[in-house]
C-alpha atoms as a PDB file:
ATOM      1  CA  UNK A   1       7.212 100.795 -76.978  1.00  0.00           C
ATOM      2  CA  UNK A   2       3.490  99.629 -76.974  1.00  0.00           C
ATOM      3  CA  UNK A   3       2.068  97.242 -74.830  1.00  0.00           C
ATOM      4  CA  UNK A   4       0.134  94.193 -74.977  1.00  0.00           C
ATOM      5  CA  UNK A   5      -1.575  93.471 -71.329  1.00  0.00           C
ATOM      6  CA  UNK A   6      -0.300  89.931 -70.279  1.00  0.00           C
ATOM      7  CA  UNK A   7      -3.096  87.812 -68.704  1.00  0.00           C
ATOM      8  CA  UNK A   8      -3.233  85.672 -65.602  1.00  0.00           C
ATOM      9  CA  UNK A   9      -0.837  82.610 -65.696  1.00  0.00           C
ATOM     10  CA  UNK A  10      -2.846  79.748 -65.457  1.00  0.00           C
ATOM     11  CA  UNK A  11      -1.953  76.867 -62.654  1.00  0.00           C
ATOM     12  CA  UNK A  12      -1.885  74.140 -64.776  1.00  0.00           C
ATOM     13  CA  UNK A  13       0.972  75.720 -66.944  1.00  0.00           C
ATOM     14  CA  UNK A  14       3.355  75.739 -63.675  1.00  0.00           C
ATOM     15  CA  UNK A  15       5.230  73.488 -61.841  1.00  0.00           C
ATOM     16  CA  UNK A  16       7.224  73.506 -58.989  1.00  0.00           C
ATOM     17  CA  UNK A  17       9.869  71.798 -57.743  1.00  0.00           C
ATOM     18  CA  UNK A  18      11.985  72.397 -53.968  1.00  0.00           C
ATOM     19  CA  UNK A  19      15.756  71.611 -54.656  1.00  0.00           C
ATOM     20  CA  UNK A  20      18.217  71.830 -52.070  1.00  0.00           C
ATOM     21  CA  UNK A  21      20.048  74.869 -52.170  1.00  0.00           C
ATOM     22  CA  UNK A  22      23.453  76.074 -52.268  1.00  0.00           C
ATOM     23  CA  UNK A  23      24.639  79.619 -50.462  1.00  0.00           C
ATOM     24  CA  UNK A  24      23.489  81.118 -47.679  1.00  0.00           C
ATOM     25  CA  UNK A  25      22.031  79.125 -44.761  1.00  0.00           C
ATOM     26  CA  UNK A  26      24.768  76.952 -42.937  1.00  0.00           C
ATOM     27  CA  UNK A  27      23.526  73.591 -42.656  1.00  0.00           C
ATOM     28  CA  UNK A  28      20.227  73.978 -42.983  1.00  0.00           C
ATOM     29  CA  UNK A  29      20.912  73.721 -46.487  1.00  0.00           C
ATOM     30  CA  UNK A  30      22.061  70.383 -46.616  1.00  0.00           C
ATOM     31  CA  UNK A  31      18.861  69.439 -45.010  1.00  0.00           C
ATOM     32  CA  UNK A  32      16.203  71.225 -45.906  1.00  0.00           C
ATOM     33  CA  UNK A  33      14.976  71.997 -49.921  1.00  0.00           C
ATOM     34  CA  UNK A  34      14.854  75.378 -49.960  1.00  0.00           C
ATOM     35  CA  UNK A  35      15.550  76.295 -53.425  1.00  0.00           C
ATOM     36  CA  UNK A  36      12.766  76.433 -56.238  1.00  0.00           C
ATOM     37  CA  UNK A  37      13.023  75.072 -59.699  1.00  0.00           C
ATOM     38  CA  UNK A  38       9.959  76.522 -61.839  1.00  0.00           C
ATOM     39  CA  UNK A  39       9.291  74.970 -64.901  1.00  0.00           C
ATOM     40  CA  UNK A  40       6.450  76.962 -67.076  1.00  0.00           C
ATOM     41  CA  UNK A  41       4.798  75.197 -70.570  1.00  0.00           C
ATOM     42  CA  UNK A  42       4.858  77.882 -72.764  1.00  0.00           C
ATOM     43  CA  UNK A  43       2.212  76.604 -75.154  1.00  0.00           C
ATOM     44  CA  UNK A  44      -0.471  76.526 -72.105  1.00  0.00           C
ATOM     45  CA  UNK A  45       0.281  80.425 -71.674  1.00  0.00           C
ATOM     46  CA  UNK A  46      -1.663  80.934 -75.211  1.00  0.00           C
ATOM     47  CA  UNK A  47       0.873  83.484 -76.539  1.00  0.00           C
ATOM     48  CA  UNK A  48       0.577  85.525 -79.730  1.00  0.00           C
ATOM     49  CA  UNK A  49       3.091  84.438 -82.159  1.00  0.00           C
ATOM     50  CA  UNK A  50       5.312  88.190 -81.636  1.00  0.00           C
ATOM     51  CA  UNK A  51       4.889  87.684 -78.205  1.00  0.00           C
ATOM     52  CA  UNK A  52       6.241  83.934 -78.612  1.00  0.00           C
ATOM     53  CA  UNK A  53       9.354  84.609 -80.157  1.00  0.00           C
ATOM     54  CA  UNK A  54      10.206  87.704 -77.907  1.00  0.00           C
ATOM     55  CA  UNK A  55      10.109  85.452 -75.024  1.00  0.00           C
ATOM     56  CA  UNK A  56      12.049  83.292 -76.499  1.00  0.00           C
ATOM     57  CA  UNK A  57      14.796  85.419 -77.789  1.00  0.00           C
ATOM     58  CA  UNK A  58      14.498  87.003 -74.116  1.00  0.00           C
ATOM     59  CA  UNK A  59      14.537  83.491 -72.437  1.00  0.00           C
ATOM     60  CA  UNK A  60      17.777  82.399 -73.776  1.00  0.00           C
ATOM     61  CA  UNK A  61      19.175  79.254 -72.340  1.00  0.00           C
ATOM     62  CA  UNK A  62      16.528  79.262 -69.906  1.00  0.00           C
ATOM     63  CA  UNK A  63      13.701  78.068 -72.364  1.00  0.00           C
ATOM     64  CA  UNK A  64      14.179  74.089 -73.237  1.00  0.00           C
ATOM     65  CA  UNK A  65      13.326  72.835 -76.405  1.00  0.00           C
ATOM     66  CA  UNK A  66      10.166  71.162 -74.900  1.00  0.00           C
ATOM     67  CA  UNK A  67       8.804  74.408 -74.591  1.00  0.00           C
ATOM     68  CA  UNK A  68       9.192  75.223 -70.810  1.00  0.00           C
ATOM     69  CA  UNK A  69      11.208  77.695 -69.608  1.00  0.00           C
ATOM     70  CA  UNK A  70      12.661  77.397 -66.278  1.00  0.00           C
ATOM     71  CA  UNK A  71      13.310  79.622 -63.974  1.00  0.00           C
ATOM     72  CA  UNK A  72      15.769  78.377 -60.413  1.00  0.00           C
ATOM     73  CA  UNK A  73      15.631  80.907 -57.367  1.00  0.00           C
ATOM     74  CA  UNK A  74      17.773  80.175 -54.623  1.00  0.00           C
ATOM     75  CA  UNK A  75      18.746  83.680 -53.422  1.00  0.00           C
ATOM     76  CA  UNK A  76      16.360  83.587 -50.006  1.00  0.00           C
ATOM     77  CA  UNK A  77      16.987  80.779 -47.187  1.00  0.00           C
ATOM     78  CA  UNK A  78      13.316  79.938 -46.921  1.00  0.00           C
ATOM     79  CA  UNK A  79      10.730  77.992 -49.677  1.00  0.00           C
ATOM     80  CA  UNK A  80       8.045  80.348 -49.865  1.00  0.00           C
ATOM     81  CA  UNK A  81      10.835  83.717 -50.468  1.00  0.00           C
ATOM     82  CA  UNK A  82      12.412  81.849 -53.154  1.00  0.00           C
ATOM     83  CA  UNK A  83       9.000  80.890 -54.948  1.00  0.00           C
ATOM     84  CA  UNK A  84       7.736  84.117 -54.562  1.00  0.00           C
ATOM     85  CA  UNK A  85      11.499  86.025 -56.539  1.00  0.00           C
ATOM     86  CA  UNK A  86      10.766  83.010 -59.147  1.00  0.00           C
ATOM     87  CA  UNK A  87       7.126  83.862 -59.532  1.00  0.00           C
ATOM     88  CA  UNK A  88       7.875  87.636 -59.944  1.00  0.00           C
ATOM     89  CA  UNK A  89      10.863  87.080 -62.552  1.00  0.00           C
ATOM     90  CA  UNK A  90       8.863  85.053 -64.632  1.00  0.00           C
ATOM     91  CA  UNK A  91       6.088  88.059 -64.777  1.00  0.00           C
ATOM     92  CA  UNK A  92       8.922  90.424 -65.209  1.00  0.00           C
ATOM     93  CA  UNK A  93      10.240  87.995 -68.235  1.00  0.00           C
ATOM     94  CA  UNK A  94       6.398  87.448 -69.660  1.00  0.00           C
ATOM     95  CA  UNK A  95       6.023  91.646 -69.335  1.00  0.00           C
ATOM     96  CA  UNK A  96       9.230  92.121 -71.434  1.00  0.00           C
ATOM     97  CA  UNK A  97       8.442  89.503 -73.723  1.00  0.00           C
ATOM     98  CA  UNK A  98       4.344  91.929 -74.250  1.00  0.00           C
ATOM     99  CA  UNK A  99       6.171  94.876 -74.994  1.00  0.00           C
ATOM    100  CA  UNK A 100       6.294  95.658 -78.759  1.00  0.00           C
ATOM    101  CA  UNK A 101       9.075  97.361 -80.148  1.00  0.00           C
ATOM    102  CA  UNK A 102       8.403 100.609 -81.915  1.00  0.00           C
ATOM    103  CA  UNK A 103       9.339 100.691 -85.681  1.00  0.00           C
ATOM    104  CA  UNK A 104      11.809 103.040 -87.011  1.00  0.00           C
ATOM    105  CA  UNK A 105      10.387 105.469 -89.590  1.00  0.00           C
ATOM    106  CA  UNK A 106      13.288 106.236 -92.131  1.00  0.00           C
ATOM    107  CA  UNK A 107      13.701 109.639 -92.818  1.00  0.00           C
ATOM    108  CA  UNK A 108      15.863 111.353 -95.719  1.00  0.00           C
ATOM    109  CA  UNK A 109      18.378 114.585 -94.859  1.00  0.00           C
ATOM    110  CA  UNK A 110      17.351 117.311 -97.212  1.00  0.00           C
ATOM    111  CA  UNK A 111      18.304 118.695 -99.982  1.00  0.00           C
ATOM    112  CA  UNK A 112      20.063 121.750 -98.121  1.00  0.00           C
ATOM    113  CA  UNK A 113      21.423 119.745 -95.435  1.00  0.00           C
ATOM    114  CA  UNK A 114      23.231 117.383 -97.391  1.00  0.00           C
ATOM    115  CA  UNK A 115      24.836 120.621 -99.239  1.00  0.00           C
ATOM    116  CA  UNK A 116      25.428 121.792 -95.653  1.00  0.00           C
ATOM    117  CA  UNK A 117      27.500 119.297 -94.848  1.00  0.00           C
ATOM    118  CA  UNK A 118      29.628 118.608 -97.819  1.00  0.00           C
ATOM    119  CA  UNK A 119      30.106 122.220 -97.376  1.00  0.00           C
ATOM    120  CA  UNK A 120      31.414 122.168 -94.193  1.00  0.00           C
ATOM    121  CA  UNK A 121      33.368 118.978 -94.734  1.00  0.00           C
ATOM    122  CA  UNK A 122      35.485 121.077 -97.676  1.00  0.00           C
ATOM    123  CA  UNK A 123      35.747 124.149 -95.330  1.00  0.00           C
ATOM    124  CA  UNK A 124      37.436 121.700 -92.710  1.00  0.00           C
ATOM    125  CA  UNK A 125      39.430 119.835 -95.324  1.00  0.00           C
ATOM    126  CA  UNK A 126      40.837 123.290 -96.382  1.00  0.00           C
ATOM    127  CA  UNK A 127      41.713 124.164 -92.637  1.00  0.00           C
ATOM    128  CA  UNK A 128      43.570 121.022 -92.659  1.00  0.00           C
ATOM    129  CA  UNK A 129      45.195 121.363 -95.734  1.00  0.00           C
ATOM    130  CA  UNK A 130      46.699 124.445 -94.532  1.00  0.00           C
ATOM    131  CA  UNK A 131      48.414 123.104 -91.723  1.00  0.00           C
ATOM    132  CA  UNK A 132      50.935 121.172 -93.690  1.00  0.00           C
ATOM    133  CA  UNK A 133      54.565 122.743 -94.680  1.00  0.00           C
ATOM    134  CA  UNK A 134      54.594 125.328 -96.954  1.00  0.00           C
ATOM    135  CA  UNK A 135      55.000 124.695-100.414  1.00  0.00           C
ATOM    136  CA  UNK A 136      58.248 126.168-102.318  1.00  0.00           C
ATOM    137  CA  UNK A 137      57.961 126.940-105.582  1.00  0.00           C
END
């Protein structure tokens, strides 16, 4: 696969918002917002049109139909752990999303290869063939 270098994400295409988390943390989680909601504007990251619909396609159910795609992280107990896993799966997801698939080049079997195998495909047909009951005359 080829590669298209992602750029910097710039700060005005983010935003953050602290949710209170569920999981690990006893009750510190009913008290404290630990959880991150990021919400990126896909039309501020400047995309190329391939790479546009590969992030979507890779998005999913993630991307709205605003054009953000939003990523939760609640794994970690504190604020800054949790923005930091969202911030790194949303350059994982952008990463993905620059990688072009390589095209297939078709190729055609031979002329001798083909007669190879319809060859071999009678020899094992015979084989088979032979395995049945004898034949009374």
């Amino acid at each position: 696969m080829s590669t298209i270098e992602p750029g910097p994400i710039p700060d005005d295409a983010l935003e953050e918002r602290f949710i209170t988390s569920s999981g690990p943390g006893g009750q510190n989680v009913n008290k404290v917002a630990t959880a991150v909601q990021l919400r990126v504007d896909v039309f501020r990251l400047g995309l190329a049109p391939d790479v546009y619909s590969r992030l979507k396609q890779l998005a999913g159910s993630r991307m709205t139909t605003a054009g953000e795609i939003v990523i939760t992280a609640r794994s970690y107990r504190t604020q800054e752990a949790n923005r930091q896993d969202a911030r790194e799966r949303l350059a994982d997801l952008l990463a993905k999303a620059h990688l072009r698939p390589i095209k297939r080049v078709k190729t055609k079997a031979s002329r001798a290869a083909k007669a190879k195998r319809v060859d071999s495909k009678t020899r094992r047909g015979a084989i088979k063939a032979a395995r049945g009951r004898p034949q009374t005359d």
